[in-house]
Protein backbone atom coordinates (compact mmCIF):
# COMPACT_ATOMS: atom_id res chain seq x y z
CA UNK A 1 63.11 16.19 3.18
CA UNK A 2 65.50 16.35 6.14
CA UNK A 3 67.93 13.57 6.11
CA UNK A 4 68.83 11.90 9.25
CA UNK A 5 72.72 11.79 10.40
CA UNK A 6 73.73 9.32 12.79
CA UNK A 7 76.87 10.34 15.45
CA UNK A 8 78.98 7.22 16.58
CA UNK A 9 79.15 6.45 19.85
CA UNK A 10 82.67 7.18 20.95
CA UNK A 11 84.62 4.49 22.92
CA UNK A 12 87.75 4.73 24.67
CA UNK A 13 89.88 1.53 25.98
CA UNK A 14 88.40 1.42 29.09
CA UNK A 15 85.11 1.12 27.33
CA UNK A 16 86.37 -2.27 25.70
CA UNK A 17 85.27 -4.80 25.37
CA UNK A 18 82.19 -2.66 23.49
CA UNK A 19 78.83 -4.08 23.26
CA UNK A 20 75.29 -2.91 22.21
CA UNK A 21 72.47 -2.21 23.38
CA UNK A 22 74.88 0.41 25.12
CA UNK A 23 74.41 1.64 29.07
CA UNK A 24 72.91 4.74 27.96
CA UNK A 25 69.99 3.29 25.68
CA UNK A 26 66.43 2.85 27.00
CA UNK A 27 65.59 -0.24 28.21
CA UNK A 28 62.45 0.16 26.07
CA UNK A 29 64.95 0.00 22.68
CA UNK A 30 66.99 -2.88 24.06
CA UNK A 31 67.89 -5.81 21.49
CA UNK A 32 69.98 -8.92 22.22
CA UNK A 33 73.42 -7.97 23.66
CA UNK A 34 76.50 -8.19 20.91
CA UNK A 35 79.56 -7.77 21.24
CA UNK A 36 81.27 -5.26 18.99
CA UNK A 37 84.54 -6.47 16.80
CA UNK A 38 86.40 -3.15 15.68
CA UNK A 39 87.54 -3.25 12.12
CA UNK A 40 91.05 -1.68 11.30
CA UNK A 41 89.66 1.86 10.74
CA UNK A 42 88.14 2.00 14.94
CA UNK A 43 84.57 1.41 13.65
CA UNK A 44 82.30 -0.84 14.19
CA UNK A 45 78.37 -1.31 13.59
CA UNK A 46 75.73 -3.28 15.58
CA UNK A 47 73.52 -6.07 13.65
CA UNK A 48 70.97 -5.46 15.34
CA UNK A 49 70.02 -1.28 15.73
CA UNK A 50 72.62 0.03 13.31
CA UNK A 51 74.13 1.91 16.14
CA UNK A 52 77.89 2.90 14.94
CA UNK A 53 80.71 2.74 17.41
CA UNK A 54 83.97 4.42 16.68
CA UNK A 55 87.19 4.17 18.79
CA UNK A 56 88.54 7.50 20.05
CA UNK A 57 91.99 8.62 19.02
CA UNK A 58 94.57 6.77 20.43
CA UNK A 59 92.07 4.27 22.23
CA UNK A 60 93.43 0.01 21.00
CA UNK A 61 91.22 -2.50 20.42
CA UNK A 62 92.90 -5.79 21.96
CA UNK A 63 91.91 -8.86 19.68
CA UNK A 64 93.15 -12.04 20.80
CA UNK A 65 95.35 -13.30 23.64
């Protein structure tokens, strides 16, 4: 059985803010759009497609004003 291993998509700051479904996804796999909240480690997960988002070194994720 070959096991399937998902790369994150890699985001820098200009990326931000993130959401999914992503510019480079087929329209025909499209979902609702979300908004991606970064946890502490850089990583964050859509609800939706399971898609994993990671922030690239150095890259901040801003919350709040």
């Amino acid at each position: 059985m070959t096991q399937q291993v998902q790369v994150a998509v890699e985001l820098d700051s200009k990326d931000l803010p993130a959401f999914c479904p992503n510019k480079a996804m087929p329209i025909w796999s499209s979902h609702p759009r979300v908004f991606l909240d970064f946890a502490a480690n850089g990583l964050a997960r859509c609800p939706y497609c399971s898609t994993t988002y990671r922030l690239k070194p150095g890259a901040v994720a801003h919350h709040g004003h």
